[in-house]
C-alpha atoms as a PDB file:
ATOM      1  CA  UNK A   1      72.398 108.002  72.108  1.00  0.00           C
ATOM      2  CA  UNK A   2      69.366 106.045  72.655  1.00  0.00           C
ATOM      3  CA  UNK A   3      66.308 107.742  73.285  1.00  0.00           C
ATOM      4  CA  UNK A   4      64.773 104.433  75.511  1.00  0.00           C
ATOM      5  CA  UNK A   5      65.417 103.569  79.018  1.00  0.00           C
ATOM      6  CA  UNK A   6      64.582 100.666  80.479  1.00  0.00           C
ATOM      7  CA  UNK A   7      63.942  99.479  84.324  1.00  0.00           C
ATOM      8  CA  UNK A   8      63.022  96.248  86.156  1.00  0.00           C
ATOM      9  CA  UNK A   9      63.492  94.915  89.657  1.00  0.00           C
ATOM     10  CA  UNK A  10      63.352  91.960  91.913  1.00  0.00           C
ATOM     11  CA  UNK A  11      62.969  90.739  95.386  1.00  0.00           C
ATOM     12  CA  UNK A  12      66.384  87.929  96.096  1.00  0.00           C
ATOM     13  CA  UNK A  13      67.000  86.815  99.272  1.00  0.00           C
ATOM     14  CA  UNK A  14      65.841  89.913 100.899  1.00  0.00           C
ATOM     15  CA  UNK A  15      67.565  91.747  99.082  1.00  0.00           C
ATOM     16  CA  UNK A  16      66.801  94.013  96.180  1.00  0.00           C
ATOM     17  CA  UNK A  17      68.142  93.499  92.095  1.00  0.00           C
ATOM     18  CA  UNK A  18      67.874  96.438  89.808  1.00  0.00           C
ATOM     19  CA  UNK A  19      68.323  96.605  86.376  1.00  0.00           C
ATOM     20  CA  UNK A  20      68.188  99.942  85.000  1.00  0.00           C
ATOM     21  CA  UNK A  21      69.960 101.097  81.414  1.00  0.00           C
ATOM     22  CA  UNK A  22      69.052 104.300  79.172  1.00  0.00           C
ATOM     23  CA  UNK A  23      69.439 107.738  80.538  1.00  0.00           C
ATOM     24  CA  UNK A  24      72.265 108.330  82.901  1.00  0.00           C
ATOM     25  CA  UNK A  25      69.753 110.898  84.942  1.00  0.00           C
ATOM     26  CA  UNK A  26      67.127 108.443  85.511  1.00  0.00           C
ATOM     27  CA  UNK A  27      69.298 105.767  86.401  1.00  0.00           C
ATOM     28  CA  UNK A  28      70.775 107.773  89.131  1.00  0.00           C
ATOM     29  CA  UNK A  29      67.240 108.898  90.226  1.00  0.00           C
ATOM     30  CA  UNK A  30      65.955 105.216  90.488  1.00  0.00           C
ATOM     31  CA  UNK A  31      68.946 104.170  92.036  1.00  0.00           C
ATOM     32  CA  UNK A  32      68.223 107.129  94.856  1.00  0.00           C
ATOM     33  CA  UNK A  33      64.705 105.727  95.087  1.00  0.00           C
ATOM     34  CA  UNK A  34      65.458 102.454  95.359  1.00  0.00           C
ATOM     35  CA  UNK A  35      68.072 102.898  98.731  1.00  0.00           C
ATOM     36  CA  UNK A  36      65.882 104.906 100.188  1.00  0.00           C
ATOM     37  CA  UNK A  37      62.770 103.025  99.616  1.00  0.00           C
ATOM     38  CA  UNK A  38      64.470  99.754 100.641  1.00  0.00           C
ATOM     39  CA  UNK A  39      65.781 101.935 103.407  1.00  0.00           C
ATOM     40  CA  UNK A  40      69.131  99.820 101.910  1.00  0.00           C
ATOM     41  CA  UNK A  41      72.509  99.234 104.044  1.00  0.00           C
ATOM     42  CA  UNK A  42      74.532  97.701 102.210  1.00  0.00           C
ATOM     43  CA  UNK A  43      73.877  98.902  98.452  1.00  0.00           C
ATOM     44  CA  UNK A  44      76.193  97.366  95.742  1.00  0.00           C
ATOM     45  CA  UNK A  45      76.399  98.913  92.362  1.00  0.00           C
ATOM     46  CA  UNK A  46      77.765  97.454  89.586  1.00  0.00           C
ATOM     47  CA  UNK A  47      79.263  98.606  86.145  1.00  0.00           C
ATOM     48  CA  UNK A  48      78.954 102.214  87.541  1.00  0.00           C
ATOM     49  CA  UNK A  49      80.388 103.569  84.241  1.00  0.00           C
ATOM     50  CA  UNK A  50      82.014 106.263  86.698  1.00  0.00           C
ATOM     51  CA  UNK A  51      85.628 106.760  85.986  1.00  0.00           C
ATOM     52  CA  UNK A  52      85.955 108.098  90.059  1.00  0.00           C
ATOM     53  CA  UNK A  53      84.630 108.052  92.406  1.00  0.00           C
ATOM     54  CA  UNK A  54      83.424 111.070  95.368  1.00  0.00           C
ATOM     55  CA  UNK A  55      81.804 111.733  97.981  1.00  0.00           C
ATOM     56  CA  UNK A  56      79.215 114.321  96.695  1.00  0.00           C
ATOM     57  CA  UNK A  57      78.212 111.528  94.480  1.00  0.00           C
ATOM     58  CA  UNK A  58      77.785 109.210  97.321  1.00  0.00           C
ATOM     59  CA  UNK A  59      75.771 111.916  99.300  1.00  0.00           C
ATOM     60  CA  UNK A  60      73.941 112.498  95.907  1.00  0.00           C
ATOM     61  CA  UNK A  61      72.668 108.305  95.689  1.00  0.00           C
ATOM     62  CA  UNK A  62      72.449 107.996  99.791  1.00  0.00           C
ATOM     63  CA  UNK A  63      71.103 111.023 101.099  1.00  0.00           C
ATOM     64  CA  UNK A  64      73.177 112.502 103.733  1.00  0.00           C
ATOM     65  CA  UNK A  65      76.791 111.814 104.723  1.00  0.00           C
ATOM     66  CA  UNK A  66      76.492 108.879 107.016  1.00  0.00           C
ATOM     67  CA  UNK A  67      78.049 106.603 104.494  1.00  0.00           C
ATOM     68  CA  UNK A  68      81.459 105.185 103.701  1.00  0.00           C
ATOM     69  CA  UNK A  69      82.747 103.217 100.640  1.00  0.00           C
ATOM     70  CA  UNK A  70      85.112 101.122  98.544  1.00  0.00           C
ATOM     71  CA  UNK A  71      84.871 101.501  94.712  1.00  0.00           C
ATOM     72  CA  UNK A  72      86.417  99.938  92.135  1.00  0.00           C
ATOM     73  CA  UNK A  73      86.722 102.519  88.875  1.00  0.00           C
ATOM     74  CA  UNK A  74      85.806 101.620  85.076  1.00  0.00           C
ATOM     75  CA  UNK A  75      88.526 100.410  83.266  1.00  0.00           C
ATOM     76  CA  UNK A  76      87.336 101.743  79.235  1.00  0.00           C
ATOM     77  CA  UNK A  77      83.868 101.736  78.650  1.00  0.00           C
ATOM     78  CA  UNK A  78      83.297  98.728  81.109  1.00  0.00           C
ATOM     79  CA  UNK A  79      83.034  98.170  84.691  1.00  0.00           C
ATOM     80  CA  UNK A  80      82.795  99.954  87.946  1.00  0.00           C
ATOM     81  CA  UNK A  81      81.816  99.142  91.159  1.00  0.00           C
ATOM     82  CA  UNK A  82      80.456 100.411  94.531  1.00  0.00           C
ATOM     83  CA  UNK A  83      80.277  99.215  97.580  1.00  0.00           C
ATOM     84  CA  UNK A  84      78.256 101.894 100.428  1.00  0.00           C
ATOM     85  CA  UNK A  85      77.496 101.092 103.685  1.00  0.00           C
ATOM     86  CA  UNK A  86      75.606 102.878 106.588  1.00  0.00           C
ATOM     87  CA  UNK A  87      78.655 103.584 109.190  1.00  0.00           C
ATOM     88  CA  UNK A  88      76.678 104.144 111.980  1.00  0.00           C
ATOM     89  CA  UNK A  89      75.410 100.167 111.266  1.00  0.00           C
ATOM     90  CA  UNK A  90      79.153  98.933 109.841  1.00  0.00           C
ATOM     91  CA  UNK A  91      82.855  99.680 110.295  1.00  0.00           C
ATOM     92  CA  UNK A  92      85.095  98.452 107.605  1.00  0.00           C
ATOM     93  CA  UNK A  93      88.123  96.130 109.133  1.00  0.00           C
ATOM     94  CA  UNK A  94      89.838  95.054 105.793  1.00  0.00           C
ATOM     95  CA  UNK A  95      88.933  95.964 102.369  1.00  0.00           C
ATOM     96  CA  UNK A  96      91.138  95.103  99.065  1.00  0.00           C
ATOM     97  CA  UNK A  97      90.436  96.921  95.793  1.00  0.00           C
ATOM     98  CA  UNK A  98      91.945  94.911  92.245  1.00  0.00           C
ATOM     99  CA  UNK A  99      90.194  93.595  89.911  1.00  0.00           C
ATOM    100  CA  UNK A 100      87.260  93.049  92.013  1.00  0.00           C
ATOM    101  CA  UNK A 101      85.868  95.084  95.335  1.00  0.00           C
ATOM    102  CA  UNK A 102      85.970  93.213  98.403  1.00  0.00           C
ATOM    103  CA  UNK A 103      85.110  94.517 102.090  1.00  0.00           C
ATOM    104  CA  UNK A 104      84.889  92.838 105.488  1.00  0.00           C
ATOM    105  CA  UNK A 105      82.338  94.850 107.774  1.00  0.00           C
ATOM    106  CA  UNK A 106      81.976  94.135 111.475  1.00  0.00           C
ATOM    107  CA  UNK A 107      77.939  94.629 112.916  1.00  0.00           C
ATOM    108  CA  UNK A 108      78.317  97.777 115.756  1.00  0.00           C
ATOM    109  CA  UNK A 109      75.522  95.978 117.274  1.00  0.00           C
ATOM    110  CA  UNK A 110      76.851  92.502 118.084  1.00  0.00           C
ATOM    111  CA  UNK A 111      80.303  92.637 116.551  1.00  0.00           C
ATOM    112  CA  UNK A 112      79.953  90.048 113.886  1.00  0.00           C
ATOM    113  CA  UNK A 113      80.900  89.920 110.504  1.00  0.00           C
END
């Protein structure tokens, strides 16, 4: 196990890139910090590590339970992803889990995709 974490960010097209490896604890605590900092909609996490997926672990990262998902699980000791969204911003009208994660969302405000 390795007793060093590390974490960096970045600013990209308004949006917000996280890098964060080491302790499984602090990971999820940044990751907390960062969507609610951000105040993020549309957060997209990738190689989770998580072999499922639930929603007290979604509650856990987004803070109360106005969030829905798609995730795609780790396959070994590689991969996972997670795609949240805020439902009382999105609804979901297709989604298609694989090999990858892939979700069309509709705007409630003006209806576009």
């Amino acid at each position: 196990m390795s007793t060093e974490s590390e974490i960096s960010g970045s600013v990209v097209n308004e949006g917000y890139i996280l890098e964060c490896s080491g302790f499984r604890e602090l990971r999820r605590a940044v990751i907390k910090e960062v969507i609610r900092t951000f105040r993020a909609e549309l957060p997209l996490l990738q190689e989770t590590k998580l072999s499922s997926m639930s929603q007290s672990i979604i509650r856990d990262l987004w803070g109360n339970s106005k969030c829905l998902w798609v995730s795609l699980d780790v396959v070994g000791t590689s991969g996972g992803i997670l795609l949240c969204w805020n439902s009382r911003l999105y609804i979901m009208k297709d989604h298609f889990i694989g090999t990858f994660v892939s979700a069309v969302l509709e705007d409630r405000a003006n209806g576009s995709f």
